[in-house]
PDB file of N, CA and C in Angstrom:
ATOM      1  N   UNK A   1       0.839  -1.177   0.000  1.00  0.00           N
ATOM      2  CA  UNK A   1       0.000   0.000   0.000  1.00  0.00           C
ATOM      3  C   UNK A   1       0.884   1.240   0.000  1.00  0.00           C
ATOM      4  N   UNK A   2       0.671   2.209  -0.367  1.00  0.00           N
ATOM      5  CA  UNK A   2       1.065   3.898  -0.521  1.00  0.00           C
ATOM      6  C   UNK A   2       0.086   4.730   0.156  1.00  0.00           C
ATOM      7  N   UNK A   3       0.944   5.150   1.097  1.00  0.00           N
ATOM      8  CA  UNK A   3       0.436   6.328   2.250  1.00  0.00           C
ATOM      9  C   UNK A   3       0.302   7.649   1.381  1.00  0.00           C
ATOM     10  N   UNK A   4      -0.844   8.180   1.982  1.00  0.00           N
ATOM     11  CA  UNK A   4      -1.119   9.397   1.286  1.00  0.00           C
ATOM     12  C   UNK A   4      -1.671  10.090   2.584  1.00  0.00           C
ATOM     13  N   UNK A   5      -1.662  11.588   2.666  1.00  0.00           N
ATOM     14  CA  UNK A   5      -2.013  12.177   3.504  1.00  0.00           C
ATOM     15  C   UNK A   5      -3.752  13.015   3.178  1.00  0.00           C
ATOM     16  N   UNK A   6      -4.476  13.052   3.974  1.00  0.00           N
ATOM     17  CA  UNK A   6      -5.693  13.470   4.296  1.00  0.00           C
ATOM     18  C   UNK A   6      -5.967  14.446   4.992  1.00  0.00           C
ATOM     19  N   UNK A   7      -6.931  15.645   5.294  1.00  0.00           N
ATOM     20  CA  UNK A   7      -7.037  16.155   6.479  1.00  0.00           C
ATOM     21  C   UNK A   7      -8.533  15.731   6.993  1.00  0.00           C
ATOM     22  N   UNK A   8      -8.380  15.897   8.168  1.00  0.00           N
ATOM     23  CA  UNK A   8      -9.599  15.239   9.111  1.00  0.00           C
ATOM     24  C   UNK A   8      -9.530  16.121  10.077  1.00  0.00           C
ATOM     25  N   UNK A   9     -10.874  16.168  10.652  1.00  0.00           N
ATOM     26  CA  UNK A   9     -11.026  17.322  11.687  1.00  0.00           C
ATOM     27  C   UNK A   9     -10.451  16.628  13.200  1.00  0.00           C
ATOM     28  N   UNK A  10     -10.044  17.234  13.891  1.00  0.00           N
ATOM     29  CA  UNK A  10      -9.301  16.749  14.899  1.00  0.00           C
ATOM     30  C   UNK A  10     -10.191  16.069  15.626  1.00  0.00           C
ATOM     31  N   UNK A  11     -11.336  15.609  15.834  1.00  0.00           N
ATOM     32  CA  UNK A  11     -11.623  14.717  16.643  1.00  0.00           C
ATOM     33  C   UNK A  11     -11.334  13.594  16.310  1.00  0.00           C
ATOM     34  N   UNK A  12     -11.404  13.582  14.728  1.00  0.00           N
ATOM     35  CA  UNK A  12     -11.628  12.255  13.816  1.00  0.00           C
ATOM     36  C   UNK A  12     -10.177  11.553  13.982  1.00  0.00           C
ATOM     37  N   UNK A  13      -9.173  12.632  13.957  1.00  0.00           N
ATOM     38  CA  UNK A  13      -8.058  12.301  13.927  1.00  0.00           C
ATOM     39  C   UNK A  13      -7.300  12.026  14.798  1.00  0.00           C
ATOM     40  N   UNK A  14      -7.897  12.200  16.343  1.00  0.00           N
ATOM     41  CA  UNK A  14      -7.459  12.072  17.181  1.00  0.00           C
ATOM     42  C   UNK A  14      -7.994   9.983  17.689  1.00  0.00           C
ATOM     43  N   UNK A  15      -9.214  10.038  17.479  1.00  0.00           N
ATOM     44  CA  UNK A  15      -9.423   8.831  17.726  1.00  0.00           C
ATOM     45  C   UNK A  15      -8.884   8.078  16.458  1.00  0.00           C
ATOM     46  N   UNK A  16      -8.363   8.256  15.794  1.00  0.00           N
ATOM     47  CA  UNK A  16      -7.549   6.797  14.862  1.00  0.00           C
ATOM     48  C   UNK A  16      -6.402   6.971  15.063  1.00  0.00           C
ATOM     49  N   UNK A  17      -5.653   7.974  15.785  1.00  0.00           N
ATOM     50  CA  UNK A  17      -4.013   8.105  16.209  1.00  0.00           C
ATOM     51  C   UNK A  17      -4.328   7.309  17.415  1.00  0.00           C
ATOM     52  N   UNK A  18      -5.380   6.971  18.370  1.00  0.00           N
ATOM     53  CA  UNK A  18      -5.397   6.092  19.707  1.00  0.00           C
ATOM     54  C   UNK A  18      -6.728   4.953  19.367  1.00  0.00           C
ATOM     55  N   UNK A  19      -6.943   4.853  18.403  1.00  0.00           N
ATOM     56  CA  UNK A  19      -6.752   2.988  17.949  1.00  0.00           C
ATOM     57  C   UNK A  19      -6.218   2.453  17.974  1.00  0.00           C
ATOM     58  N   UNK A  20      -6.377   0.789  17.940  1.00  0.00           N
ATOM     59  CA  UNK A  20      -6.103  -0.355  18.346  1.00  0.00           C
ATOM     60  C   UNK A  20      -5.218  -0.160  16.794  1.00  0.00           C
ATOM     61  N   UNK A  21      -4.389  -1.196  16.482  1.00  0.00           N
ATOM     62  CA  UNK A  21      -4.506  -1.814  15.502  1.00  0.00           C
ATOM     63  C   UNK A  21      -5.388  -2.613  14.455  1.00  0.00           C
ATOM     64  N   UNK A  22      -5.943  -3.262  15.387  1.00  0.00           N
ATOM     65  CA  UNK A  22      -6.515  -3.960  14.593  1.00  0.00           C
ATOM     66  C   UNK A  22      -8.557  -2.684  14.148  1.00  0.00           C
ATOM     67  N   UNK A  23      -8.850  -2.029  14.673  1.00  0.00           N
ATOM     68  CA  UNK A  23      -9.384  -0.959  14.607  1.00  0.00           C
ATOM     69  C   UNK A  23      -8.951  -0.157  13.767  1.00  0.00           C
ATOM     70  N   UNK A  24      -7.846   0.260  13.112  1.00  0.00           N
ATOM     71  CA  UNK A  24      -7.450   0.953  12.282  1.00  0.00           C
ATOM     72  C   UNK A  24      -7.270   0.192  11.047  1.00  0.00           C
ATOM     73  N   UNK A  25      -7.350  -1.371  11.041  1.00  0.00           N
ATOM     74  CA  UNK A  25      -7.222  -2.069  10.216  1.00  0.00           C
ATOM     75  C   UNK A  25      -8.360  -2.145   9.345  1.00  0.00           C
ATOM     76  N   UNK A  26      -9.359  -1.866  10.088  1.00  0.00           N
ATOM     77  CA  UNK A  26     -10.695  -1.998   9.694  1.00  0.00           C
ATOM     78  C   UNK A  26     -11.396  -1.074   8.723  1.00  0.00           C
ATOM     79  N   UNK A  27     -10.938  -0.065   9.416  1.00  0.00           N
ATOM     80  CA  UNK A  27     -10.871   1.777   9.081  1.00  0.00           C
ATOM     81  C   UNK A  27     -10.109   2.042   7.773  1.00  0.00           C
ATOM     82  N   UNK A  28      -9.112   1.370   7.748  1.00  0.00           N
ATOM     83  CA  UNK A  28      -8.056   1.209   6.541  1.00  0.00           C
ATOM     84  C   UNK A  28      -8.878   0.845   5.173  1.00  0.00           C
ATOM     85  N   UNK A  29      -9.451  -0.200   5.581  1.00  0.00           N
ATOM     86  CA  UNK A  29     -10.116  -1.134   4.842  1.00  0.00           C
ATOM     87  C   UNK A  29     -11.176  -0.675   4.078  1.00  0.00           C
ATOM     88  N   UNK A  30     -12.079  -0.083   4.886  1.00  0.00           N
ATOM     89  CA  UNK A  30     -13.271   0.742   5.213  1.00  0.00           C
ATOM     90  C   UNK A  30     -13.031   1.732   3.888  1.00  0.00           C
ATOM     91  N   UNK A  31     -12.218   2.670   4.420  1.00  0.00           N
ATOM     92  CA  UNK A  31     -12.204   3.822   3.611  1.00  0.00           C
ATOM     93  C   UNK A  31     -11.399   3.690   2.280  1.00  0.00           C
ATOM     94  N   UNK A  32     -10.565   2.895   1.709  1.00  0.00           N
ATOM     95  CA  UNK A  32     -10.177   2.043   0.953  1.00  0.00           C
ATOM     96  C   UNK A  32     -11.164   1.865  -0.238  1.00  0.00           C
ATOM     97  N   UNK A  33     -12.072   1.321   0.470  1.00  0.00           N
ATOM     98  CA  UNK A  33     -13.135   0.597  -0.346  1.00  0.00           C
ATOM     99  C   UNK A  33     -13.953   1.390  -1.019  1.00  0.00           C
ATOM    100  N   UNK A  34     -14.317   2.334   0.159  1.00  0.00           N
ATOM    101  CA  UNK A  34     -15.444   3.605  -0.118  1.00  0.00           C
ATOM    102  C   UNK A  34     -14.632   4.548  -1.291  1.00  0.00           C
ATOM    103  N   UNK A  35     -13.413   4.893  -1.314  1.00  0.00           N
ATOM    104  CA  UNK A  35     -12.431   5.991  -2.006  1.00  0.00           C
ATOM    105  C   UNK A  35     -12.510   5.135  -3.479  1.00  0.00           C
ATOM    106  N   UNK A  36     -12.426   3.850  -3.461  1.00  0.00           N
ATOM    107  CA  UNK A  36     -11.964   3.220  -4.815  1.00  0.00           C
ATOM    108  C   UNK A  36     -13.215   3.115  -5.367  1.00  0.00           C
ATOM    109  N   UNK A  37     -14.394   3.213  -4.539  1.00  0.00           N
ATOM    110  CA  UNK A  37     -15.914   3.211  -5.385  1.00  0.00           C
ATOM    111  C   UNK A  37     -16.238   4.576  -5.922  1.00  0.00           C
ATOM    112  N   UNK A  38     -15.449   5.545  -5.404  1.00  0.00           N
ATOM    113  CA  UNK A  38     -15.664   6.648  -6.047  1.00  0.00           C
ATOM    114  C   UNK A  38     -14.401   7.450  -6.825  1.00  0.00           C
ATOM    115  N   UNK A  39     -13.332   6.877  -6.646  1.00  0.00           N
ATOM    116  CA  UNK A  39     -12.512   7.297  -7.674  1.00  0.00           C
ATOM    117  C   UNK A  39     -12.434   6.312  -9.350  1.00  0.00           C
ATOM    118  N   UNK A  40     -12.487   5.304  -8.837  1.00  0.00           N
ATOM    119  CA  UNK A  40     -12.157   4.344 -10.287  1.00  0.00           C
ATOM    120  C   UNK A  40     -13.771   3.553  -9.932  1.00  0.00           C
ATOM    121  N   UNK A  41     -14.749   3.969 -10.910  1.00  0.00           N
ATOM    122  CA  UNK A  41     -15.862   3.369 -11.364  1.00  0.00           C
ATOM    123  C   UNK A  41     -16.009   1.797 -12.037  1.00  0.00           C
ATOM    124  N   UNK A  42     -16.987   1.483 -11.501  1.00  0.00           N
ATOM    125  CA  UNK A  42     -17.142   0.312 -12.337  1.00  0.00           C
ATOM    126  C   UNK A  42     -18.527   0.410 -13.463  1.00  0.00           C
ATOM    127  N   UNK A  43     -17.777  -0.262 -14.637  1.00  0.00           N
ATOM    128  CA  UNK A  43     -18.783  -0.420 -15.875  1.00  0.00           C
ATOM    129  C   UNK A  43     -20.092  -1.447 -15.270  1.00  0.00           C
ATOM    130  N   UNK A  44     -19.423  -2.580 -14.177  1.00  0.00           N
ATOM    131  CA  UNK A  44     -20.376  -3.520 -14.181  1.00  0.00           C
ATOM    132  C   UNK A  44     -21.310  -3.044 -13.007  1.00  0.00           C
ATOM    133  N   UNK A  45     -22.708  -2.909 -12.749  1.00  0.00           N
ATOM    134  CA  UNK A  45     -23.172  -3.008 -11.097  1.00  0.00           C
ATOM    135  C   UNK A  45     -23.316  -4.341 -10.639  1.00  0.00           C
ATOM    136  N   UNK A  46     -22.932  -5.432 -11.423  1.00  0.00           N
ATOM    137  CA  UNK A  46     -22.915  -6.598 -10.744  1.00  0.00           C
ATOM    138  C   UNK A  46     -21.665  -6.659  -9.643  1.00  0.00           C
ATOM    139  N   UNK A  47     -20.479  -6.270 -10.443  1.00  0.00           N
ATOM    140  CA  UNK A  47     -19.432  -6.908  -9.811  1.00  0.00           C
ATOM    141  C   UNK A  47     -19.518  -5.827  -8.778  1.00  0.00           C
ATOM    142  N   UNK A  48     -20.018  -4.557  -8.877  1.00  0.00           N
ATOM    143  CA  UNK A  48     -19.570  -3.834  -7.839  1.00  0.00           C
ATOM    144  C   UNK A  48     -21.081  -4.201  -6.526  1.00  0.00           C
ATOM    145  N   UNK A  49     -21.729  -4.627  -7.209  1.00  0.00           N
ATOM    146  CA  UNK A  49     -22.715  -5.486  -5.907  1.00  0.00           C
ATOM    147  C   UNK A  49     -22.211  -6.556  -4.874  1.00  0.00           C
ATOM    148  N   UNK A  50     -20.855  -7.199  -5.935  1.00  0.00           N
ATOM    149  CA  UNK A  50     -20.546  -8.836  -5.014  1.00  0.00           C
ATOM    150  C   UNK A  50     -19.260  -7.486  -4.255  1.00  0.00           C
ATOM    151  N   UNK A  51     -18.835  -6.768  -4.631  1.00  0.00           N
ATOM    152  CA  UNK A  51     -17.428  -6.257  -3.757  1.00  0.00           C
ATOM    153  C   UNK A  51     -18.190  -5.470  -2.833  1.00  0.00           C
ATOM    154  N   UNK A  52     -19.216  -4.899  -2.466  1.00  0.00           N
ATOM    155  CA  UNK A  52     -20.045  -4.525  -1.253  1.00  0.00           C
ATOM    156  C   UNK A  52     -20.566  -5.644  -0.421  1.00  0.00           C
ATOM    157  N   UNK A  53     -20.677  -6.560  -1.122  1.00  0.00           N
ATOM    158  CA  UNK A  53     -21.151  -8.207  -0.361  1.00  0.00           C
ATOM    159  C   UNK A  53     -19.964  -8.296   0.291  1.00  0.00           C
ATOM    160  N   UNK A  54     -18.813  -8.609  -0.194  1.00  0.00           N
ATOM    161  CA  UNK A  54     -17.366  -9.243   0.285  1.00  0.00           C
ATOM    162  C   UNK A  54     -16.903  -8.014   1.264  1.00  0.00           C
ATOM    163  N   UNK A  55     -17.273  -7.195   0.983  1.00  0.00           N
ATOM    164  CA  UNK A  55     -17.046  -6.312   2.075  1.00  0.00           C
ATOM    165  C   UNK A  55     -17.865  -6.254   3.880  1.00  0.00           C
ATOM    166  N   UNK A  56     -19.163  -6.544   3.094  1.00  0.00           N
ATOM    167  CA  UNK A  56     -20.024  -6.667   4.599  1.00  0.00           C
ATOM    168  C   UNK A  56     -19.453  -7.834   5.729  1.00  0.00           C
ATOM    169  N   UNK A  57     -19.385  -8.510   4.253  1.00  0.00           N
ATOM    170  CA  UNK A  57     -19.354  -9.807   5.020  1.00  0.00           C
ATOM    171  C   UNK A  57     -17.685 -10.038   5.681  1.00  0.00           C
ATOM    172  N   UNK A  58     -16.770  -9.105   5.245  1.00  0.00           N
ATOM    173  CA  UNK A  58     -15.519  -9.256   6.388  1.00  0.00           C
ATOM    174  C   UNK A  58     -15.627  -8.562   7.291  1.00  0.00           C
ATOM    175  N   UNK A  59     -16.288  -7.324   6.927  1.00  0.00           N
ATOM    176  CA  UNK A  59     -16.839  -6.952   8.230  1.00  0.00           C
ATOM    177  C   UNK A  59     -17.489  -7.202   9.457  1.00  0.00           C
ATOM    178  N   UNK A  60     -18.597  -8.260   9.095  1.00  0.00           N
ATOM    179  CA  UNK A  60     -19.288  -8.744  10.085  1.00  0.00           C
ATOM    180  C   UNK A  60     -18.105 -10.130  10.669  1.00  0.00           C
ATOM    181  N   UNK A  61     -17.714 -10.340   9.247  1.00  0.00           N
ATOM    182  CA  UNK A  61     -16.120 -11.411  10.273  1.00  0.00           C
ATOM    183  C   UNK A  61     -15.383 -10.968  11.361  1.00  0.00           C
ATOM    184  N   UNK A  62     -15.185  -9.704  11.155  1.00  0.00           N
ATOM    185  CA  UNK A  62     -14.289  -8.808  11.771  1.00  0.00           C
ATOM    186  C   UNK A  62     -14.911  -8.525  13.268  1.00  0.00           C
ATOM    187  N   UNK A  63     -15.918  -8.658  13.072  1.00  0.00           N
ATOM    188  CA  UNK A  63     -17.139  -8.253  14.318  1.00  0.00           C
ATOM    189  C   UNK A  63     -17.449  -9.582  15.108  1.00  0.00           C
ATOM    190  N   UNK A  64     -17.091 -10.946  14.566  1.00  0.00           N
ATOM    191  CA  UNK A  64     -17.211 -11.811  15.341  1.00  0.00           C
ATOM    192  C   UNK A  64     -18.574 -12.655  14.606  1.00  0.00           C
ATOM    193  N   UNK A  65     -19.132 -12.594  13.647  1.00  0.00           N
ATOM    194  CA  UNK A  65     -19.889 -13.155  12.888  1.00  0.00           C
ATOM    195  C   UNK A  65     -19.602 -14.370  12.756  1.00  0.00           C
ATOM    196  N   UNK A  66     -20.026 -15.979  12.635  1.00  0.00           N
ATOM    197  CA  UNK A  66     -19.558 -16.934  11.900  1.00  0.00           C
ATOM    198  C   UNK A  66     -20.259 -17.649  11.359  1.00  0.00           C
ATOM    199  N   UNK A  67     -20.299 -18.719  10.432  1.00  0.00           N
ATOM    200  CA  UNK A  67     -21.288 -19.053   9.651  1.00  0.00           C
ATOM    201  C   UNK A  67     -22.543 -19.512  10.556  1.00  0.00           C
ATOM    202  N   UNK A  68     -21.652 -20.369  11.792  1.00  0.00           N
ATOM    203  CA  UNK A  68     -22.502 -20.879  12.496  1.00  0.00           C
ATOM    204  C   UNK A  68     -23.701 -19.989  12.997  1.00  0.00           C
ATOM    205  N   UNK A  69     -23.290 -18.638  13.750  1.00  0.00           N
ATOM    206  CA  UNK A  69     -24.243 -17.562  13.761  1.00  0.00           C
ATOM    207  C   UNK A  69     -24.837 -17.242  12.666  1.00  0.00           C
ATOM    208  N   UNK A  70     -24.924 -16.989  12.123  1.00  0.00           N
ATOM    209  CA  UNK A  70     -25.783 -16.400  10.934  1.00  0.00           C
ATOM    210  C   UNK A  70     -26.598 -17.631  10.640  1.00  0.00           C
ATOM    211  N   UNK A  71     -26.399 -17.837  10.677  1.00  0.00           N
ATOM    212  CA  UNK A  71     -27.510 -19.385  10.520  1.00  0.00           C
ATOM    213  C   UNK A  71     -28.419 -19.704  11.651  1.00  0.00           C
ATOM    214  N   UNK A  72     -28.290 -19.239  12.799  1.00  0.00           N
ATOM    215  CA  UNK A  72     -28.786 -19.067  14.167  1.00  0.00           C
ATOM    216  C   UNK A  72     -29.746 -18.011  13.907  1.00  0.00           C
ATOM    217  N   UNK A  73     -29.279 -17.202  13.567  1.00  0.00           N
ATOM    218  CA  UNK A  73     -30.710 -15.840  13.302  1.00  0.00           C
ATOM    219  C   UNK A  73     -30.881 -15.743  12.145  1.00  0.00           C
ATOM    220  N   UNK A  74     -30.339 -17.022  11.301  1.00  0.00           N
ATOM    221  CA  UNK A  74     -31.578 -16.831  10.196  1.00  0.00           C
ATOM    222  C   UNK A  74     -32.648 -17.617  10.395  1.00  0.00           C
ATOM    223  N   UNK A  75     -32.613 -18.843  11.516  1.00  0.00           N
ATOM    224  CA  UNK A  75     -33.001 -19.662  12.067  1.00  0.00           C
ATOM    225  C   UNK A  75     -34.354 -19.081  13.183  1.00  0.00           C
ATOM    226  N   UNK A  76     -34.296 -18.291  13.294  1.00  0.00           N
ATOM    227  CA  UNK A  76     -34.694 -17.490  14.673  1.00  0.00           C
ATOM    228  C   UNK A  76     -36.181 -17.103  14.091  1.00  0.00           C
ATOM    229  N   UNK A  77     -37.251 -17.449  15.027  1.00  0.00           N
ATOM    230  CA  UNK A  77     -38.688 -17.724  14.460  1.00  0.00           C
ATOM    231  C   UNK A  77     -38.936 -15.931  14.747  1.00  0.00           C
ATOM    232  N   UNK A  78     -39.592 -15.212  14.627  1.00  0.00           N
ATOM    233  CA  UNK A  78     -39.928 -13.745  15.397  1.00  0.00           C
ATOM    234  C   UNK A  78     -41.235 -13.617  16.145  1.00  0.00           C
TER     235      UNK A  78
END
């Protein structure tokens, strides 16, 4: 990856200078994703449907999600 500099209003910037690692990893990721959906477009809305899928879904990995859960509340009567 290639560091580039940003400005952020100091609150913003203050809580990702005292993140975790692995919290900033996320954040990394996060904004990554969001910047490349709006700088370099996609022709397809399919593919850019499954890279918002693959995204949720490491996210919710990231959050402690596992197949086994998700299957538990999809399971879950209301």
């Amino acid at each position: 990856m290639k560091q580039v500099s940003i400005s952020l209003n100091p609150e913003i910037a203050s809580a990702y200078e005292n993140a975790t690692v692995e919290e900033r990893k996320k954040v990394d990721y996060i904004v990554n994703s969001w910047l490349k959906s709006i700088f370099i477009k996609k022709a397809d809305a399919r593919e850019e449907l499954l890279e918002i899928m693959q995204t949720a879904g490491k996210i919710a990995q990231a959050n402690g999600l596992t197949p086994e859960k998700l299957l538990e509340i999809l399971n879950e009567k209301e």
